[in-house]
N, C-alpha and C. Protein backbone atom coordinates (compact mmCIF):
# COMPACT_ATOMS: atom_id res chain seq x y z
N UNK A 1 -23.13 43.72 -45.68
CA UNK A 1 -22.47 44.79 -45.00
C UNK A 1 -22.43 44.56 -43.50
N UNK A 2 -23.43 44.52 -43.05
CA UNK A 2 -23.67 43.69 -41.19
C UNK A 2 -22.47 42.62 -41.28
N UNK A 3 -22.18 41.75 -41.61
CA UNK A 3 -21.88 40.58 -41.72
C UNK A 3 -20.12 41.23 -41.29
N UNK A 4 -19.64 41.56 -42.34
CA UNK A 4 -18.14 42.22 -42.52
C UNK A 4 -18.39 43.42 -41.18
N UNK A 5 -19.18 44.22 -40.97
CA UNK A 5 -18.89 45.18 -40.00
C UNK A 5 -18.45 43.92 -38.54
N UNK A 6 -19.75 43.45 -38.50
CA UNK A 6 -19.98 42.35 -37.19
C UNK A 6 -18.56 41.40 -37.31
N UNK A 7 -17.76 41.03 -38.08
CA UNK A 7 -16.20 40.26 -38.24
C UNK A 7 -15.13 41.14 -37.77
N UNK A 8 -15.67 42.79 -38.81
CA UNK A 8 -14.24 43.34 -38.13
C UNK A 8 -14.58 43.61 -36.44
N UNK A 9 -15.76 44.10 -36.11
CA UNK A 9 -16.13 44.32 -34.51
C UNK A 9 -15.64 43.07 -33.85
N UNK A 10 -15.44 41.61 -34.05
CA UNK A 10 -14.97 40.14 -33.82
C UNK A 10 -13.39 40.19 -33.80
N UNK A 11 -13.11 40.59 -34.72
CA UNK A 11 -11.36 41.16 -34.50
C UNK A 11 -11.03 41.83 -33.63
N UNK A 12 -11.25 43.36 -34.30
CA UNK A 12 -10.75 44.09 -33.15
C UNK A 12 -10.99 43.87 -31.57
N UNK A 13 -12.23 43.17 -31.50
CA UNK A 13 -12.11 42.13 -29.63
C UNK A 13 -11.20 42.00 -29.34
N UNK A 14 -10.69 40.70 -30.45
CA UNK A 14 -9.88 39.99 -29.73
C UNK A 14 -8.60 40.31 -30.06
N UNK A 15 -8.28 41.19 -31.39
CA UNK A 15 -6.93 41.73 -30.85
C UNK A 15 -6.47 42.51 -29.87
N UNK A 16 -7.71 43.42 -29.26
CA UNK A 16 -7.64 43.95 -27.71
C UNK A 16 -7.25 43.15 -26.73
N UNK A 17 -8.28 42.22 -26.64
CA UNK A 17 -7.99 41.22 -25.63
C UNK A 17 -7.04 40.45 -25.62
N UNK A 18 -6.53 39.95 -26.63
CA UNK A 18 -5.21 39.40 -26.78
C UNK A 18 -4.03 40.35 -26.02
N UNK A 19 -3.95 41.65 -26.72
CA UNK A 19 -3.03 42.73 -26.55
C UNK A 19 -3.12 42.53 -24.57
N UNK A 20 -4.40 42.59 -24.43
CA UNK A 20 -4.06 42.73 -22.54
C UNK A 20 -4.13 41.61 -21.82
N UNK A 21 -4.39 40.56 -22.27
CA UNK A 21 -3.70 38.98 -21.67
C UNK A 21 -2.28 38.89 -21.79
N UNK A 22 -1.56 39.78 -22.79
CA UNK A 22 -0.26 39.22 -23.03
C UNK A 22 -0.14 38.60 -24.22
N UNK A 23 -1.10 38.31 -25.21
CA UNK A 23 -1.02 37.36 -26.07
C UNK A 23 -1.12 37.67 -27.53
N UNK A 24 -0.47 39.18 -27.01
CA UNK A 24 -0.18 40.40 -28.40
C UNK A 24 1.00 39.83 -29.46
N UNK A 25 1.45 40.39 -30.25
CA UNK A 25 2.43 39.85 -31.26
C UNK A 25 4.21 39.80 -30.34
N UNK A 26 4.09 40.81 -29.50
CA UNK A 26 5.44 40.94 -28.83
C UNK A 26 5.31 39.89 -27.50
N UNK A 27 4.40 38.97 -27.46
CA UNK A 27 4.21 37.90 -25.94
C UNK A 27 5.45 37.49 -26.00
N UNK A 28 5.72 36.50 -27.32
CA UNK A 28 6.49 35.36 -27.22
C UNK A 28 7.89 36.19 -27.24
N UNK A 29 8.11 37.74 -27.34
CA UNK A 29 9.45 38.26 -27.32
C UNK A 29 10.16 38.72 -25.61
N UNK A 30 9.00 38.84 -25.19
CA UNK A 30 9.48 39.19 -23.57
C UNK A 30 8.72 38.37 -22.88
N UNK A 31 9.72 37.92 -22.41
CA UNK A 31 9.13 36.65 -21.12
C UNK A 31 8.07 37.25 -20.00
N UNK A 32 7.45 36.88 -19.42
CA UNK A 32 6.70 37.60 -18.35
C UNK A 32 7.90 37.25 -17.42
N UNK A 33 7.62 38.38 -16.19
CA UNK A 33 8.21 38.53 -14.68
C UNK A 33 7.69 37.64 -13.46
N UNK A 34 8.53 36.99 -13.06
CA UNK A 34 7.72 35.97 -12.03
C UNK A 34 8.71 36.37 -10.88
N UNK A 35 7.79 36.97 -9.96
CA UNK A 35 8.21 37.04 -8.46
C UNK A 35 8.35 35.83 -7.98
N UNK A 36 9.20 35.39 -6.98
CA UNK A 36 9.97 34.41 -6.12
C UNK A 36 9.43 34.70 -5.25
N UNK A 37 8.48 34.21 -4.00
CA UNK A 37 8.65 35.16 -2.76
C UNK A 37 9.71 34.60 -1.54
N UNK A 38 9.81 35.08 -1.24
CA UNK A 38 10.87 34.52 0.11
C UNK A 38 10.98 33.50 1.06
N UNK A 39 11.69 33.01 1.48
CA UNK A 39 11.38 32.28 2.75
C UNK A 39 12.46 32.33 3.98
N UNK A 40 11.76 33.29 4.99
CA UNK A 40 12.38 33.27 6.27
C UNK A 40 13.72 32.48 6.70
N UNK A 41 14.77 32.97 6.88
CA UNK A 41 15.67 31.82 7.41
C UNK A 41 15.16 31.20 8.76
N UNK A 42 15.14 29.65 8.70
CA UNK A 42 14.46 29.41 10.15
C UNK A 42 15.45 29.65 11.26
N UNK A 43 14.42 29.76 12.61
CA UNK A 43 15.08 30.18 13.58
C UNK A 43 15.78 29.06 14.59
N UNK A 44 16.87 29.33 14.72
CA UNK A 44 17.36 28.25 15.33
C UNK A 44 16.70 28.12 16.72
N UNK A 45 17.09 26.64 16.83
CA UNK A 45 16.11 26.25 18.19
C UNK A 45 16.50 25.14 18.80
N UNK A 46 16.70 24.90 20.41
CA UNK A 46 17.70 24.04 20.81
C UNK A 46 17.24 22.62 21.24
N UNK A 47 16.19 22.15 19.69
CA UNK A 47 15.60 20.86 19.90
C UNK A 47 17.24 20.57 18.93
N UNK A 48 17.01 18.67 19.42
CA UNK A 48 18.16 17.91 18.56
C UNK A 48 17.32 17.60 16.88
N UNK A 49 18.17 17.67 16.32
CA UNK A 49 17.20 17.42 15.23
C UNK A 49 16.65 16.10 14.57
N UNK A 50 15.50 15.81 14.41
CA UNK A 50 14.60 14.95 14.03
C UNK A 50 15.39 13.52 13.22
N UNK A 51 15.53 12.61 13.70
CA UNK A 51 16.21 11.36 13.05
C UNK A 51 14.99 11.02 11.78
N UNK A 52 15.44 10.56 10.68
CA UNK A 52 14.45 10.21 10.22
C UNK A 52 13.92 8.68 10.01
N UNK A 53 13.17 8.12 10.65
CA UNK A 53 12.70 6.42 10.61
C UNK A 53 13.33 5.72 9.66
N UNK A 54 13.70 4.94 9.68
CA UNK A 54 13.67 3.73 8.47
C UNK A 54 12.95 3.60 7.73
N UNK A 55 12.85 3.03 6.69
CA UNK A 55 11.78 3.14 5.95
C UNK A 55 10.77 1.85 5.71
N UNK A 56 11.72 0.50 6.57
CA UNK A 56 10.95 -0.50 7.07
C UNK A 56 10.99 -0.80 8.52
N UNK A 57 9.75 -0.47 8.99
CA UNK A 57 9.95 -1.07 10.18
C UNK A 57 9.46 -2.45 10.41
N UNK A 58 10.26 -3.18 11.59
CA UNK A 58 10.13 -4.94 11.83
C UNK A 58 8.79 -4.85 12.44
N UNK A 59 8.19 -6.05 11.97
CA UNK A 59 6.34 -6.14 12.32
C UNK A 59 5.93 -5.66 10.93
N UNK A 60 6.83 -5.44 9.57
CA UNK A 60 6.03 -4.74 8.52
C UNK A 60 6.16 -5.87 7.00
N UNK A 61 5.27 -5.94 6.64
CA UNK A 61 4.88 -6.57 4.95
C UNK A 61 5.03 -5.91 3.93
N UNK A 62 6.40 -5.70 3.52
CA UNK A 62 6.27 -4.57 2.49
C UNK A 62 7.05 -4.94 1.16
N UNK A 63 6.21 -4.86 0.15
CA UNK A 63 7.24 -4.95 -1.29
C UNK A 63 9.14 -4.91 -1.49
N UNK A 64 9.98 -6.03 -1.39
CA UNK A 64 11.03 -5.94 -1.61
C UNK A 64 11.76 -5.03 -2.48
N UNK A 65 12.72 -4.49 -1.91
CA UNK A 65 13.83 -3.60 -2.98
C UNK A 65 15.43 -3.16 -2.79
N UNK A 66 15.50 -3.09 -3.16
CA UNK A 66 16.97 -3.21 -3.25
C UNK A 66 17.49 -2.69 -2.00
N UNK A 67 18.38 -3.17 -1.21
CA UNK A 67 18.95 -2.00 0.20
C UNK A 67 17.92 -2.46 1.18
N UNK A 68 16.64 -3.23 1.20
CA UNK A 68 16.03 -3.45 2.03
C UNK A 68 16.81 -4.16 3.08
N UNK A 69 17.24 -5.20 3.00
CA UNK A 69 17.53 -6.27 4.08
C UNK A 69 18.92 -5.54 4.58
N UNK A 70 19.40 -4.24 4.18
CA UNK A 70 20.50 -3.92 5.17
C UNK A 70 19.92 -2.93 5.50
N UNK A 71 18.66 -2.17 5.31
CA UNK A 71 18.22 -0.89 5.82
C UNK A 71 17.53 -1.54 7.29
N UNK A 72 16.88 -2.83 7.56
CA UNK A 72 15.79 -3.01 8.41
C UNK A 72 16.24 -4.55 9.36
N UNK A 73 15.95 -3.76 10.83
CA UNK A 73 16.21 -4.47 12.06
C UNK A 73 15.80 -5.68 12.24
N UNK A 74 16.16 -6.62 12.95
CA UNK A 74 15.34 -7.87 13.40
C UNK A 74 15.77 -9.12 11.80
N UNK A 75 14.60 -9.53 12.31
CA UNK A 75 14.53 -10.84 11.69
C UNK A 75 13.45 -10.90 10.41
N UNK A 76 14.53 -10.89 9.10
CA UNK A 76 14.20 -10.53 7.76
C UNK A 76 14.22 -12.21 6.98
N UNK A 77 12.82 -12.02 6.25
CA UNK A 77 12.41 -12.63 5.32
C UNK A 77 12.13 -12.74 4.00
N UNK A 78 12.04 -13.25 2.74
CA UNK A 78 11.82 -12.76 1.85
C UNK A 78 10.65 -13.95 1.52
N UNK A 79 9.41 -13.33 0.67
CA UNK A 79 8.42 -14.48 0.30
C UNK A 79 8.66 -13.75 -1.00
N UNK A 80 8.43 -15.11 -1.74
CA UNK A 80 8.60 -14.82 -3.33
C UNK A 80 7.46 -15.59 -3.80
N UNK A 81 6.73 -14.21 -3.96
CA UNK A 81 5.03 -14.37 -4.83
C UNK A 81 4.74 -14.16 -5.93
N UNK A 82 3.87 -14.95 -6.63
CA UNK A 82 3.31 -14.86 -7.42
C UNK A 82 1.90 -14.35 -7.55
N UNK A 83 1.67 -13.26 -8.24
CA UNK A 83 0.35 -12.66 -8.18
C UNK A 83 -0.59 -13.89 -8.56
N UNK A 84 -0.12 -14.92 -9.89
CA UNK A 84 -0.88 -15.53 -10.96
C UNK A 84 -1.13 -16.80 -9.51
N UNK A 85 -0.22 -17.35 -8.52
CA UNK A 85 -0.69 -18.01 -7.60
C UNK A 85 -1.16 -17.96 -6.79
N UNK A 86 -2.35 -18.94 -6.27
CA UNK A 86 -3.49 -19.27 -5.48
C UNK A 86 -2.69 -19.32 -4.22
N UNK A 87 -1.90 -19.98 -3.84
CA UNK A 87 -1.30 -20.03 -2.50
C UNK A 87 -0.61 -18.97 -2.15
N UNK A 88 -0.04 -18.19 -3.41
CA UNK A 88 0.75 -17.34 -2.48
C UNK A 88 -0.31 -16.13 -2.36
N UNK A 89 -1.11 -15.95 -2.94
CA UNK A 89 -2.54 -15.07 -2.78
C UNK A 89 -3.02 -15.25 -1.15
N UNK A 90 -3.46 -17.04 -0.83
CA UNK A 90 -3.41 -17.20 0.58
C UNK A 90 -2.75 -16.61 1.51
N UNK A 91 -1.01 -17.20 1.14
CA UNK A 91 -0.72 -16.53 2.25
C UNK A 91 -0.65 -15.29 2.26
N UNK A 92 -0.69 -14.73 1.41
CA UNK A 92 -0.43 -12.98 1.30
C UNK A 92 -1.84 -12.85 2.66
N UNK A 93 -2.99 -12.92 1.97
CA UNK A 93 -4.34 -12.95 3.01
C UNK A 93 -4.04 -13.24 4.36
N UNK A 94 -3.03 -14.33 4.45
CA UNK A 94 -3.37 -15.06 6.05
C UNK A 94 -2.27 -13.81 6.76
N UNK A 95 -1.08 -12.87 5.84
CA UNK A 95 -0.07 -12.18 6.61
C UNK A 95 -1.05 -10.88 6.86
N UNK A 96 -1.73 -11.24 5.87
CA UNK A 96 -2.15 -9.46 5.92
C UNK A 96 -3.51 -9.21 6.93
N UNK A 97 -4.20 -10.82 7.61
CA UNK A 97 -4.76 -10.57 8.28
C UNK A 97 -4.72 -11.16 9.74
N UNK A 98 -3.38 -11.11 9.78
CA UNK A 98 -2.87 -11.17 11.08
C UNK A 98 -1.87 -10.01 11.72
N UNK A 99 -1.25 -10.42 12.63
CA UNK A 99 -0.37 -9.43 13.15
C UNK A 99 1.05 -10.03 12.91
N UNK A 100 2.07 -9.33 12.27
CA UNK A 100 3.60 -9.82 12.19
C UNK A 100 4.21 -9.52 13.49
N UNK A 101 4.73 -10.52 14.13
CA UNK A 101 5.70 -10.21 15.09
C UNK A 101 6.37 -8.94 15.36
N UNK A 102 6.71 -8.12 15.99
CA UNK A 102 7.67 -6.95 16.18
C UNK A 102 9.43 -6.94 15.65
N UNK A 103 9.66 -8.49 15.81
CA UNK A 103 10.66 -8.60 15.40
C UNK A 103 10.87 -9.33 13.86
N UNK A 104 9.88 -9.21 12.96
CA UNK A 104 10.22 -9.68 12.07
C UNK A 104 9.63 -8.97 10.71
N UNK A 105 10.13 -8.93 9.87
CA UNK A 105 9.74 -8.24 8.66
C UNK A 105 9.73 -9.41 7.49
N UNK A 106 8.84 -9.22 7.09
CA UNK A 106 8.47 -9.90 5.59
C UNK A 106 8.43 -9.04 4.16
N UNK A 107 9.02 -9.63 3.89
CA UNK A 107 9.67 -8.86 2.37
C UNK A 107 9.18 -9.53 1.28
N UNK A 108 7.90 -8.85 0.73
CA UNK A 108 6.87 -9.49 -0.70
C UNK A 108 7.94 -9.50 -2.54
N UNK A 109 8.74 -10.92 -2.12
CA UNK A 109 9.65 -10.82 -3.79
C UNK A 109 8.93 -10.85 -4.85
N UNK A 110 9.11 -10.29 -5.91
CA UNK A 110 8.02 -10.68 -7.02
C UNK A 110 8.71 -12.11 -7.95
N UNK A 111 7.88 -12.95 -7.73
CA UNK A 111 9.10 -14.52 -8.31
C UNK A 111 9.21 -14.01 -9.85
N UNK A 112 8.28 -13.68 -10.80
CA UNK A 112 8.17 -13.19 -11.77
C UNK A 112 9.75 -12.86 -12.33
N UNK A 113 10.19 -11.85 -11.95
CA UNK A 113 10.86 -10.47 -11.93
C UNK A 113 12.11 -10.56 -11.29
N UNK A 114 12.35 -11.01 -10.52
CA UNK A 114 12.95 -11.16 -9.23
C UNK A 114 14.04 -12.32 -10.00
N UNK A 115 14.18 -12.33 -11.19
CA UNK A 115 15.24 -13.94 -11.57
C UNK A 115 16.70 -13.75 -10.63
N UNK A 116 17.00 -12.79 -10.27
CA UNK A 116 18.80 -12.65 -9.52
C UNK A 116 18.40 -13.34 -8.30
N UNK A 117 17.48 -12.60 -7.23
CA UNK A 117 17.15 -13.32 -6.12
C UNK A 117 16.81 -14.71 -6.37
N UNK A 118 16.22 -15.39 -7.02
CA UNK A 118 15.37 -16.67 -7.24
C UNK A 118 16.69 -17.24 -7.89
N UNK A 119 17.89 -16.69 -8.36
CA UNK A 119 18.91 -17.63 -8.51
C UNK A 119 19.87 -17.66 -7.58
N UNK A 120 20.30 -16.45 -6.81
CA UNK A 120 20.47 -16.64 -5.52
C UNK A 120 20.46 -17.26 -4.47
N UNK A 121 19.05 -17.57 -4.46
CA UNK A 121 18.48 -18.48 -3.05
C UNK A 121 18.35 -19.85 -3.89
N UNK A 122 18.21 -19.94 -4.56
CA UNK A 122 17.97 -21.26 -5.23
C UNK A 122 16.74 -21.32 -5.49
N UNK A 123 15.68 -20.55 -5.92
CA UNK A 123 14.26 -20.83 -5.51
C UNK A 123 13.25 -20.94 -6.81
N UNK A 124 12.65 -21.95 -6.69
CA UNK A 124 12.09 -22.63 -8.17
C UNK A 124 10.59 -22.39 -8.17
N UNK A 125 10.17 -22.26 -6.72
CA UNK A 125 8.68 -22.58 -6.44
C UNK A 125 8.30 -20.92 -6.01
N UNK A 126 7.26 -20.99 -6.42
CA UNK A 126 6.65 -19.52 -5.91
C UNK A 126 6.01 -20.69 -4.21
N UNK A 127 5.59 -19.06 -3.18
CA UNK A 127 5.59 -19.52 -1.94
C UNK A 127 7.07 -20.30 -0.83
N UNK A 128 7.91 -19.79 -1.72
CA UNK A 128 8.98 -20.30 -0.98
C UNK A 128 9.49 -18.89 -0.48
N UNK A 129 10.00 -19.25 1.31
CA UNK A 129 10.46 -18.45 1.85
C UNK A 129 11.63 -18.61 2.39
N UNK A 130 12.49 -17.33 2.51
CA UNK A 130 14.12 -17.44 2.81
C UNK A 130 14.42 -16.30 3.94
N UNK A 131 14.81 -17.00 5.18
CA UNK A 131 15.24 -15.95 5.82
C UNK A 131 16.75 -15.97 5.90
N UNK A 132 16.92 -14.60 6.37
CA UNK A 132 18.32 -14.04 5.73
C UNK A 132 18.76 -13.23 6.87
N UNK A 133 20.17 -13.00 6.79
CA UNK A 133 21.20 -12.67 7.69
C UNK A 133 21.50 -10.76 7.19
N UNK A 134 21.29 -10.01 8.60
CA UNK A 134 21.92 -8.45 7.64
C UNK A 134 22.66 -8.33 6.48
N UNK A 135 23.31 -9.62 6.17
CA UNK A 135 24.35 -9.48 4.51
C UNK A 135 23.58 -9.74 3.45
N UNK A 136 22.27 -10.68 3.57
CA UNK A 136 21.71 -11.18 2.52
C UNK A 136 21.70 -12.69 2.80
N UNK A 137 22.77 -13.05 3.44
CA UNK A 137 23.09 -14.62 3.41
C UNK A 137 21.97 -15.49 3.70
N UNK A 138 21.55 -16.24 3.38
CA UNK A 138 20.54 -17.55 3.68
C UNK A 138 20.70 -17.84 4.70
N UNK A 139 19.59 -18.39 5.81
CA UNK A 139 19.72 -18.66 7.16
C UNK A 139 18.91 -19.73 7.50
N UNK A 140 17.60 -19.83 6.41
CA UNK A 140 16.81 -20.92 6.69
C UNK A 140 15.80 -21.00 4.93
N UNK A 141 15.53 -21.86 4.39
CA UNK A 141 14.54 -22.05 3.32
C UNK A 141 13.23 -22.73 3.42
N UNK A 142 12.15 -22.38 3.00
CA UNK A 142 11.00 -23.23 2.80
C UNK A 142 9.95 -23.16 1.77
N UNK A 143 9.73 -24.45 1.67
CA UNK A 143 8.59 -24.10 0.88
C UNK A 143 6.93 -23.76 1.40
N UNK A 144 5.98 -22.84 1.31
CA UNK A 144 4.68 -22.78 2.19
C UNK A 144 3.50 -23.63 1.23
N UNK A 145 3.83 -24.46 0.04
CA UNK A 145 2.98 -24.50 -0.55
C UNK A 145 1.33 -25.20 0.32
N UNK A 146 1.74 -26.08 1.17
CA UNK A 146 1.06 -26.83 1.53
C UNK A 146 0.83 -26.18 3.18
N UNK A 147 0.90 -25.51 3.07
CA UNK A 147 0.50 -24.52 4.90
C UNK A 147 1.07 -23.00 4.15
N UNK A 148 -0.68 -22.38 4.05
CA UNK A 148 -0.06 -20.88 3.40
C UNK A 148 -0.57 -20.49 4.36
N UNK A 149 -0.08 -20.16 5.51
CA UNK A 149 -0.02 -19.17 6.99
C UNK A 149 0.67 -18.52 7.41
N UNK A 150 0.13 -17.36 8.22
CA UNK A 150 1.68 -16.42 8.81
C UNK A 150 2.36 -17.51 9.71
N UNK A 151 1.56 -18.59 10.55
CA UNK A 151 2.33 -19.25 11.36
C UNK A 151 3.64 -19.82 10.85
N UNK A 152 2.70 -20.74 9.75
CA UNK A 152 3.87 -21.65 9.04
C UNK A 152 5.15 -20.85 8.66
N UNK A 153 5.12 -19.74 8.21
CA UNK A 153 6.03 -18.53 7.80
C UNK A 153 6.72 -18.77 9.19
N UNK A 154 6.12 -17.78 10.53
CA UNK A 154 6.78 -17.83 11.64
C UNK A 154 7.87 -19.05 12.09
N UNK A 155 7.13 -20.13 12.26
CA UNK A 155 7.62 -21.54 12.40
C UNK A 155 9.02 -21.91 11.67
N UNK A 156 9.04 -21.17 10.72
CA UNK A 156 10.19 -21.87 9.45
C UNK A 156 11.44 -20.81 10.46
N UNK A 157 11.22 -20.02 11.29
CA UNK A 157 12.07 -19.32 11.37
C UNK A 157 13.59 -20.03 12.11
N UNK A 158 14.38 -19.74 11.80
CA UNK A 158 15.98 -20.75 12.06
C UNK A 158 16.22 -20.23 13.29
């Protein structure tokens, strides 16, 4: 008798509690009400408005992608790395622990992945670098296998 009293006292809980969470038999028939709250129209103000950066700036090492080499200034490169290679691991190290020129950007290709570019440029060898013209066009090629440095990078420049 305890047992069945103490189950239905276990019910009726939680059909209460259900009932005032919302999670009564009629929940799923009326949506709850969700206030929006507002937002101020801003006030005009007679700054010019904010240009927004590029998204590469020259002096920068950043993962290649599509629209890069016409989005970004100066003097553009592409290194086509291989994670699985030792040299291009180097030079990745020797760019990343130096300083890139102001005027030049290095663009990390994945050789892997990358088969359009790597048939493009002609490029067979991981550690080979291509600098390139605002169109894309080829301007200079190399290979770094044997000097993996930012210099050697620098140096190749046309």
């Amino acid at each position: 008798m305890r047992n069945t009293t103490l189950i239905a006292a276990v019910a009726v809980t939680m059909l209460l509690a259900g009932c005032a969470t919302g999670g009564g038999p009629d929940a799923a028939q009326t949506p709850p009400v969700v206030s929006t709250p507002t937002t101020p129209d801003p006030t005009p103000t007679d700054e010019a408005p904010v240009e927004a950066e590029p998204a590469v700036q020259p002096g920068d090492y950043v993962e290649y992608y599509d629209g890069a080499i016409a989005e970004t200034a100066g003097t553009k490169v592409l290194f086509f790395h291989a994670s699985w290679c030792p040299k291009c691991r180097a030079l990745e190290e020797d760019i990343l622990a130096n300083t890139i020129p102001d005027n030049f950007t290095v663009f990390k290709v994945d050789f892997d992945t990358a088969t359009e570019l790597r048939q493009r440029y002609g490029v067979t060898l991981q550690t080979t670098i291509v600098y390139v013209d605002d169109d894309g066009d080829a301007l200079a090629k190399g290979v770094l296998y044997d000097d993996t440095t930012l210099d050697a990078l620098l140096a190749a420049a046309p």
